[in-house]
N, C-alpha and C. Protein backbone atom coordinates (compact mmCIF):
# COMPACT_ATOMS: atom_id res chain seq x y z
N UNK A 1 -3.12 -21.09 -7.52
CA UNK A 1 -3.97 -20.11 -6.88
C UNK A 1 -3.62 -20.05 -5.40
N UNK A 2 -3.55 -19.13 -4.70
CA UNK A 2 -3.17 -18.56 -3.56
C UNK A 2 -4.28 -18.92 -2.52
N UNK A 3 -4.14 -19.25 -1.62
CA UNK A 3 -4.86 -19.51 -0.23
C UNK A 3 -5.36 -18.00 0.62
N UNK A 4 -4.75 -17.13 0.23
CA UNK A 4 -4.90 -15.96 0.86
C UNK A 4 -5.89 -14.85 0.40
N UNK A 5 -6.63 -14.03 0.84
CA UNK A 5 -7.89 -13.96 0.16
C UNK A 5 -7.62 -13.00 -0.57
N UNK A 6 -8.44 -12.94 -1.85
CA UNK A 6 -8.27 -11.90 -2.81
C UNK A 6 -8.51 -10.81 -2.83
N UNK A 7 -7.10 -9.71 -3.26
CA UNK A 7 -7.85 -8.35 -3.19
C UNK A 7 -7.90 -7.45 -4.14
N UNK A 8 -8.49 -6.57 -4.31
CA UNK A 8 -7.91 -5.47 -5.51
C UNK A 8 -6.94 -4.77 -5.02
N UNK A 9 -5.93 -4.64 -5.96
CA UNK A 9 -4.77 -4.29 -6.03
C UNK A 9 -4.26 -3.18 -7.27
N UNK A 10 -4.16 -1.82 -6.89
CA UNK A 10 -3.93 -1.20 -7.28
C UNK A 10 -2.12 -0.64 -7.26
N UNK A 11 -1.23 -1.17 -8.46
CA UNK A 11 0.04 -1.29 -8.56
C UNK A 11 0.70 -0.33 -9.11
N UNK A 12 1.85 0.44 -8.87
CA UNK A 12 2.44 1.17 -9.53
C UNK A 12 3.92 1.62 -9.51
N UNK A 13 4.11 1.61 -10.97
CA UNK A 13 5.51 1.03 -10.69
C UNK A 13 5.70 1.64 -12.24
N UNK A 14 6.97 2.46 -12.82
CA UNK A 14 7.16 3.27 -14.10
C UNK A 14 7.68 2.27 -15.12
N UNK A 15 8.51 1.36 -13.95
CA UNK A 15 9.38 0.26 -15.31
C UNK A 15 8.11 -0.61 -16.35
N UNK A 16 7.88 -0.57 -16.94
CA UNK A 16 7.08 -1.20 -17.52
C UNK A 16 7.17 -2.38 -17.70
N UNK A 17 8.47 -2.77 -17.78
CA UNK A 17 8.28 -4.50 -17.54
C UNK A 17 8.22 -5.00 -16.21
N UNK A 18 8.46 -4.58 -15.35
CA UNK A 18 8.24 -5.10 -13.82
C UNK A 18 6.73 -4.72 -13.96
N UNK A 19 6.19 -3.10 -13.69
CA UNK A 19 4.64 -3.24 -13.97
C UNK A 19 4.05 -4.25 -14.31
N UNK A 20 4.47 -4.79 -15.36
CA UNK A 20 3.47 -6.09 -16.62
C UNK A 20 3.71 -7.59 -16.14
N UNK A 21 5.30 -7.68 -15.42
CA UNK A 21 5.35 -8.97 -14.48
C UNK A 21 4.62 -9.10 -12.97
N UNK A 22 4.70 -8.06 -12.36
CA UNK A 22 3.89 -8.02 -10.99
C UNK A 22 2.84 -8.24 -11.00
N UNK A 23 1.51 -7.40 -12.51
CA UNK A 23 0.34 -7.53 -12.47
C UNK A 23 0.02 -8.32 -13.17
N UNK A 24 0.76 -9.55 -13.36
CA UNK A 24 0.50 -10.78 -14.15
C UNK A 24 0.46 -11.81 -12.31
N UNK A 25 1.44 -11.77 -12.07
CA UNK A 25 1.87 -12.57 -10.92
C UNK A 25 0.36 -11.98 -9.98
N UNK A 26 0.29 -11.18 -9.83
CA UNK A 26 -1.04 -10.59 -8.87
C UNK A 26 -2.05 -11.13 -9.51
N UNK A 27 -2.62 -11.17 -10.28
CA UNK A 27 -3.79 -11.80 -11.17
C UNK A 27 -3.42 -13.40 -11.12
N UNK A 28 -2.24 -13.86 -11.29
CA UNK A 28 -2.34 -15.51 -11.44
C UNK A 28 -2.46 -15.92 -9.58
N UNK A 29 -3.02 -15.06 -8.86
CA UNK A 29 -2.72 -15.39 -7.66
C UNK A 29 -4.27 -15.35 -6.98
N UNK A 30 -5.09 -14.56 -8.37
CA UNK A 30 -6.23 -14.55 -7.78
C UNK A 30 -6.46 -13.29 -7.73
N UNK A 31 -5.62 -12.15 -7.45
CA UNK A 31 -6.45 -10.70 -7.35
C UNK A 31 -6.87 -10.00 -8.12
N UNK A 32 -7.22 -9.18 -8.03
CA UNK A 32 -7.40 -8.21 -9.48
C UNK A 32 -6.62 -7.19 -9.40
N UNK A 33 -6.19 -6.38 -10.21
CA UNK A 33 -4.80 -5.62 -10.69
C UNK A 33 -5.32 -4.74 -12.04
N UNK A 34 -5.22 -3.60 -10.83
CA UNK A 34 -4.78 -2.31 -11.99
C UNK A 34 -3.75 -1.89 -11.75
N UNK A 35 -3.03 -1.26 -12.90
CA UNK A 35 -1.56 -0.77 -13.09
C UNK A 35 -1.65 0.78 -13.67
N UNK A 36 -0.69 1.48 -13.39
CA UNK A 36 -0.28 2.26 -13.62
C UNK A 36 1.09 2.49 -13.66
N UNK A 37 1.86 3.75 -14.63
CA UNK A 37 3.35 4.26 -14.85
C UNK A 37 3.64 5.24 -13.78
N UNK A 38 2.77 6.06 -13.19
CA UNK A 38 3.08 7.11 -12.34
C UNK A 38 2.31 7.68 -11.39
N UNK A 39 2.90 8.21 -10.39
CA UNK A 39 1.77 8.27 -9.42
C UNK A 39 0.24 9.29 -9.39
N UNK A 40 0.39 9.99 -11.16
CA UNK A 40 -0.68 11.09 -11.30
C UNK A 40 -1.60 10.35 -11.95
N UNK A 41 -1.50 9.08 -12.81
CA UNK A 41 -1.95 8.03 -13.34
C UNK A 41 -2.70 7.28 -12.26
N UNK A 42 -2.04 6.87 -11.03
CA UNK A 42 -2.60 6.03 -10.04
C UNK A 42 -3.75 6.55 -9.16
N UNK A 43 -3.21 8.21 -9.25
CA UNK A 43 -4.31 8.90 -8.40
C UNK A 43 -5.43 9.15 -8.73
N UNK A 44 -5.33 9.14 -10.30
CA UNK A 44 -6.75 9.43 -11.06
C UNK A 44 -7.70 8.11 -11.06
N UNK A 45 -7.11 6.57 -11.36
CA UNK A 45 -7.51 5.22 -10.87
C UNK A 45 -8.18 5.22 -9.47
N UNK A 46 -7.77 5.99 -8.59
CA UNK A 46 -7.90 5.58 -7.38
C UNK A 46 -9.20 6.51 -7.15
N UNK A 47 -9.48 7.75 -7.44
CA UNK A 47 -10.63 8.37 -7.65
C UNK A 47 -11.92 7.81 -8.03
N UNK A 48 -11.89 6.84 -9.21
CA UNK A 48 -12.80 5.89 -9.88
C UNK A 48 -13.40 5.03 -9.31
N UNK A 49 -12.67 4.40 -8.62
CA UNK A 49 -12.63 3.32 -7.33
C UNK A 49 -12.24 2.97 -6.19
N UNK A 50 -12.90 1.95 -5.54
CA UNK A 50 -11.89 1.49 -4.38
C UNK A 50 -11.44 0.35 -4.54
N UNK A 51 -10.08 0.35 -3.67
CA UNK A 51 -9.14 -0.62 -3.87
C UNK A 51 -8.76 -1.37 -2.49
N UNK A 52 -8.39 -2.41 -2.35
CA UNK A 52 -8.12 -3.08 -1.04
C UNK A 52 -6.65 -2.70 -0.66
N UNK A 53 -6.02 -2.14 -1.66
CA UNK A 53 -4.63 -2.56 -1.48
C UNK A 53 -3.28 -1.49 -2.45
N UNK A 54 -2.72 -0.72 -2.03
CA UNK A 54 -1.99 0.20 -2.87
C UNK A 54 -0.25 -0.42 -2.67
N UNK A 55 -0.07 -1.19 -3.84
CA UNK A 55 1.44 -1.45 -4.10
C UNK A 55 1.90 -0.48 -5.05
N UNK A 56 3.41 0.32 -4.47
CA UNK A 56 3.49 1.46 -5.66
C UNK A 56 5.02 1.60 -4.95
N UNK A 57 6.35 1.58 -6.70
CA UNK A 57 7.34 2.05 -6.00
C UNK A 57 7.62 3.28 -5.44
N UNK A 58 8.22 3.72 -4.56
CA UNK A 58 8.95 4.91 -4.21
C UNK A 58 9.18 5.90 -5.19
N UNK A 59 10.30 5.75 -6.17
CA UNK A 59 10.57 6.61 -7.12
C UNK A 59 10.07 6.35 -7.94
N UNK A 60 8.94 7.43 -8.08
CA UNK A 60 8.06 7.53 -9.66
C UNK A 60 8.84 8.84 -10.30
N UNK A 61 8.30 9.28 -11.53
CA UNK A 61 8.55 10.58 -11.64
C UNK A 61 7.52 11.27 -11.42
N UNK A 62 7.27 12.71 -11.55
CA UNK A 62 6.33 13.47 -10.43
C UNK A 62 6.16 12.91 -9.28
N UNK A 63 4.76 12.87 -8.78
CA UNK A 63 4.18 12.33 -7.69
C UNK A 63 4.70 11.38 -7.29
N UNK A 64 5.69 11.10 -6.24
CA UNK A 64 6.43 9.42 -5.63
C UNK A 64 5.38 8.97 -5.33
N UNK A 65 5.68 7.82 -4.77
CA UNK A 65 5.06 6.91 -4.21
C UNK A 65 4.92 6.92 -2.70
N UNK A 66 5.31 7.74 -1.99
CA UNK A 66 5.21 7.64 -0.59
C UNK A 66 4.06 9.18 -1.03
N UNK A 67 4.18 10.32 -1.56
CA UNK A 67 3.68 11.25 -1.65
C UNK A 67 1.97 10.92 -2.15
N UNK A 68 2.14 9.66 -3.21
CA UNK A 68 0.65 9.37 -3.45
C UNK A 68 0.15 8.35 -2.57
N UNK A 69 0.47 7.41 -1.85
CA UNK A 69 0.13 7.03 -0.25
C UNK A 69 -0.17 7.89 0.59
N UNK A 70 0.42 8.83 0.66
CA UNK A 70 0.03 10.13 1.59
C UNK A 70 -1.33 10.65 1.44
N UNK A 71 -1.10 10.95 0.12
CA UNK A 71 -2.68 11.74 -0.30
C UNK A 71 -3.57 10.55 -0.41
N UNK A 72 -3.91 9.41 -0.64
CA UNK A 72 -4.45 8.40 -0.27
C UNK A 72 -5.10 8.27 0.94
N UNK A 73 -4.10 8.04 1.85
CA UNK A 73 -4.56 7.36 3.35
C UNK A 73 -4.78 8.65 4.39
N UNK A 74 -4.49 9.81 3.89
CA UNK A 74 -5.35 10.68 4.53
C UNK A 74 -6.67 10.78 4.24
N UNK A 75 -7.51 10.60 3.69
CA UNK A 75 -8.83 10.31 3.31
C UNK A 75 -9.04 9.16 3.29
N UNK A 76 -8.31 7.61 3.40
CA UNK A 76 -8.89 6.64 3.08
C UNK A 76 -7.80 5.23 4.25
N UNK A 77 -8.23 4.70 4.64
CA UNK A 77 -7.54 3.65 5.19
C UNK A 77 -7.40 2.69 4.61
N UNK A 78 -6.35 2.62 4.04
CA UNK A 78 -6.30 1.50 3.21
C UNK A 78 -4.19 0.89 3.39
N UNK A 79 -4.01 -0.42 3.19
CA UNK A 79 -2.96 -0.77 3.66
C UNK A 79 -1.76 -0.36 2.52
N UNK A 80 -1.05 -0.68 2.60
CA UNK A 80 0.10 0.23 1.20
C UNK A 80 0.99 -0.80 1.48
N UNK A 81 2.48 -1.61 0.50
CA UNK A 81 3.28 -1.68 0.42
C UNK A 81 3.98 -1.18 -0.49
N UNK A 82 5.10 -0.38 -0.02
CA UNK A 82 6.32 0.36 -0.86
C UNK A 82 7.36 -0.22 -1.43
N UNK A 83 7.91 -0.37 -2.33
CA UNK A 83 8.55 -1.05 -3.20
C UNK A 83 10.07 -0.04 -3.37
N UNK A 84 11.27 -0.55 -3.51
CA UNK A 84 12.21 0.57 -3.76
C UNK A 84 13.31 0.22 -3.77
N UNK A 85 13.88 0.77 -4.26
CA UNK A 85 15.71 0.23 -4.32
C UNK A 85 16.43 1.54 -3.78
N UNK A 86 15.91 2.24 -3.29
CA UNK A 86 16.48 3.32 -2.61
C UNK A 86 15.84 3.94 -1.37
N UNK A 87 15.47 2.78 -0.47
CA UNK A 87 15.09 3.21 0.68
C UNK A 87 15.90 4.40 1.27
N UNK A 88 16.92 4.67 1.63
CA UNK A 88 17.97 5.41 2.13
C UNK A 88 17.35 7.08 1.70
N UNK A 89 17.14 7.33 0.46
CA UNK A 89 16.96 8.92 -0.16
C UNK A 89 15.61 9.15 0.44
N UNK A 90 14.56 7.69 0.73
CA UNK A 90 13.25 8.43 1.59
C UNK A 90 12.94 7.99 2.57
N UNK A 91 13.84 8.30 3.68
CA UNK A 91 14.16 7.12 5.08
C UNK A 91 13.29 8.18 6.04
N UNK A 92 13.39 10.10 5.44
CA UNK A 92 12.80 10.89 6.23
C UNK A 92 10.88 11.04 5.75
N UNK A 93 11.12 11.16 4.37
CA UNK A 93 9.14 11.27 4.16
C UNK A 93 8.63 9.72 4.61
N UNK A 94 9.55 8.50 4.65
CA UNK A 94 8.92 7.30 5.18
C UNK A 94 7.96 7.34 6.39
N UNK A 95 8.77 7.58 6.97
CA UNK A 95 8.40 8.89 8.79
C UNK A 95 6.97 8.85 8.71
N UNK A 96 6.65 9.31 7.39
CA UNK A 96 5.13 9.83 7.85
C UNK A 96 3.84 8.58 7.89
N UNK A 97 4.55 7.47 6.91
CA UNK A 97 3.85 6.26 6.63
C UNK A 97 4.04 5.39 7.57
N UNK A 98 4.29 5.11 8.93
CA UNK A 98 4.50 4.33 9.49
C UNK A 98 3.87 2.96 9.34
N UNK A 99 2.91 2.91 9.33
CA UNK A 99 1.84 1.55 8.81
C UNK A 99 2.22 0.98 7.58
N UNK A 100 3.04 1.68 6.84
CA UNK A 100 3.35 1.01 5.46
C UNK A 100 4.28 0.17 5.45
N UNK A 101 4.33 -1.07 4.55
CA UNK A 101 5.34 -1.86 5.12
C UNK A 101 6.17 -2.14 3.47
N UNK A 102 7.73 -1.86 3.89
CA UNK A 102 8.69 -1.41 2.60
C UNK A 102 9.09 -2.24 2.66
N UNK A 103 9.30 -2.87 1.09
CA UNK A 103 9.91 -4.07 0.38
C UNK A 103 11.21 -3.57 -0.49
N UNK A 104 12.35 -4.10 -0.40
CA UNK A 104 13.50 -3.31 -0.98
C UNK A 104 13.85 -4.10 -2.35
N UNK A 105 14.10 -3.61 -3.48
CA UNK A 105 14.35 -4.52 -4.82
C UNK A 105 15.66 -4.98 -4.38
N UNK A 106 16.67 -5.75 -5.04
CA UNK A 106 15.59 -6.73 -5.71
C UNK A 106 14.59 -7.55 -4.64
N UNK A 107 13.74 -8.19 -5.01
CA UNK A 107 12.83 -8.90 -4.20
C UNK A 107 12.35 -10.22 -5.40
N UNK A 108 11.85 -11.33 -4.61
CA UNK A 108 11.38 -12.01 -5.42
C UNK A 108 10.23 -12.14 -5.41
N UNK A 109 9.72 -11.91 -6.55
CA UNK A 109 8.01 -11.28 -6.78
C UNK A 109 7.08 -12.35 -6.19
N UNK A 110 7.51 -13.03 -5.87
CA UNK A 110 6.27 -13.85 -5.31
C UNK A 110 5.83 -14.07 -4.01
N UNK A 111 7.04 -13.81 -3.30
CA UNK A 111 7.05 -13.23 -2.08
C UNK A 111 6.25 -11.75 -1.54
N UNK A 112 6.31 -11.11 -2.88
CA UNK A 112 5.91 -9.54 -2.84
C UNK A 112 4.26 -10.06 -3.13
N UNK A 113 3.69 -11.11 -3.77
CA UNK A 113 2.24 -10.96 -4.08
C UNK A 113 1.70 -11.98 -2.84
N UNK A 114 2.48 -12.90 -2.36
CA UNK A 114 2.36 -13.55 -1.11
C UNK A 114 1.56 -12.57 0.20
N UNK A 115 2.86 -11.67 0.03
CA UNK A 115 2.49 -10.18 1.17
C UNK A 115 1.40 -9.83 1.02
N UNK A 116 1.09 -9.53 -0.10
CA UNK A 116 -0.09 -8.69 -0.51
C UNK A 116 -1.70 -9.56 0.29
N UNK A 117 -1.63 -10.66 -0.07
CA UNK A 117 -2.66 -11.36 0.06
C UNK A 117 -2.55 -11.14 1.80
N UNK A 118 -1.83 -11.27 2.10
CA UNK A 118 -1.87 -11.11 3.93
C UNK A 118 -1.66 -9.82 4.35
N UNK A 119 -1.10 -8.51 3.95
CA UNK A 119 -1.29 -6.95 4.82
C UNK A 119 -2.76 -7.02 4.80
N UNK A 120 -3.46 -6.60 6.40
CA UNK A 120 -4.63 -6.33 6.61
C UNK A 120 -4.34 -4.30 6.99
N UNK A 121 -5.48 -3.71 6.39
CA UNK A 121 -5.33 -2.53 6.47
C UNK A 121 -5.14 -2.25 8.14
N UNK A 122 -4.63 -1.06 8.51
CA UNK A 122 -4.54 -0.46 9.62
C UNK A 122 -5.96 -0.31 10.70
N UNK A 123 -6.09 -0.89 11.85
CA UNK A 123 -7.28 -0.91 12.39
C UNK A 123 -7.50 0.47 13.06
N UNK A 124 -8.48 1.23 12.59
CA UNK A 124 -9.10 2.87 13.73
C UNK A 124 -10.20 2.27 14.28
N UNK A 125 -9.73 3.01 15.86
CA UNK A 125 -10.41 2.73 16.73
C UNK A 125 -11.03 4.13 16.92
N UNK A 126 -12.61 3.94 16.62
CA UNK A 126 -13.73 5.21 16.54
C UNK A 126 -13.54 5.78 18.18
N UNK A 127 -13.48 6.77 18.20
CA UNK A 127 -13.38 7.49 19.67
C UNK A 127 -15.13 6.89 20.14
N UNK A 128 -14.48 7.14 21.54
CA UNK A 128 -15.90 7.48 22.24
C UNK A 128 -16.00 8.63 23.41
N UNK A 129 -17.28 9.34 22.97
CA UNK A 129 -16.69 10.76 23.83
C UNK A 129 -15.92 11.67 23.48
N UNK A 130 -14.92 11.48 22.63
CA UNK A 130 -13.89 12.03 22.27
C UNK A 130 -12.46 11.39 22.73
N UNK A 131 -12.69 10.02 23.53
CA UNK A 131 -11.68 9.53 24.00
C UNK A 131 -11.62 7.93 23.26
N UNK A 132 -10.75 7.77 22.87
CA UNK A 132 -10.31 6.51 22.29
C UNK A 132 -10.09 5.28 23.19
N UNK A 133 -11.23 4.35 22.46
CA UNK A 133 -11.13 2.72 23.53
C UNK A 133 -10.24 2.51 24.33
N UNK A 134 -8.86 2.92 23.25
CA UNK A 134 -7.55 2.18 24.14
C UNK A 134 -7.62 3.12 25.55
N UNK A 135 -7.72 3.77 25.14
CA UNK A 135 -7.44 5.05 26.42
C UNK A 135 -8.50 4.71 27.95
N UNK A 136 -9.59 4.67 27.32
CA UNK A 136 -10.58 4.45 28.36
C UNK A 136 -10.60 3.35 28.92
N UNK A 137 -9.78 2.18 28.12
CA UNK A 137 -9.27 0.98 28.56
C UNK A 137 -8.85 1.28 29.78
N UNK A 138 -7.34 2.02 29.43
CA UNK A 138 -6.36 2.08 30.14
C UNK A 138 -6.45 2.54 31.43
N UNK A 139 -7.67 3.43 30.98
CA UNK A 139 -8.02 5.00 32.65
C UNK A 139 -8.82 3.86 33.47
N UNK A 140 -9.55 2.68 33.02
CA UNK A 140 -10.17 2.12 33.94
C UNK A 140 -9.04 0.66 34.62
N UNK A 141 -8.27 0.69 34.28
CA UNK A 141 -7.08 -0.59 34.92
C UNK A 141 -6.64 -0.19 36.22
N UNK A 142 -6.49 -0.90 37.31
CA UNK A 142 -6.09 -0.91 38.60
C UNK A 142 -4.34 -0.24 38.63
């Protein structure tokens, strides 16, 4: 059992045997793990509930995986790692995920559920005024 605190983990990934090894390894680690084959599968999961945590490869068929992160974390803050053996073909829609942090296959899965237990989602800082902490920080420094 893992030292790192448990999260729900919502996984997705088409190969079906990596699917069924990751969300075995995620569960013997302590989290809980739903799976899915594709990212129209994951999106409908993700509707149902909330999740701490969106692991999902890159190339799905239909909906990728950077495309269902997208539609995700525009409504929801939540942390993502990307999974992929072809970083290179989405080096430009990556662009838009900056906060997401990409794991390239092969990888050794335990390292990948290690991660998991430690990405803390992206921190928003609530405006005030219409001006953001950092900012008002900054306007008041010598």
């Amino acid at each position: 059992m893992s030292t790192c605190p448990s999260r729900s983990i919502l996984l997705v990934e088409d190969d079906e045997q990596l699917r069924r090894v990751l969300a075995r390894e995620f569960r013997t680690a302590g989290h809980e793990c739903v799976s899915a084959g594709s990212g129209e599968r994951a999106l409908a999961a993700w509707q149902g509930r909330a999740f701490d945590l969106l692991v999902t490869d890159i190339r799905l068929p239909g909906l990728d995986g950077v495309e269902l992160a997208a539609s995700i974390c525009c409504s929801e803050h939540v942390p993502v790692i990307l999974i992929t053996g072809y970083r290179r073909d989405f080096s430009r829609k990556l662009a838009c995920l900056a906060h997401a942090v990409v794991v390239e296959k092969p990888f050794p899965v335990r390292k990948l559920v290690a991660l998991a237990g430690k990405v803390v989602a992206p921190v928003q800082i609530a405006p005030e005024n219409g001006v953001h902490a950092e900012q008002q920080a900054a306007e008041r420094a010598p």
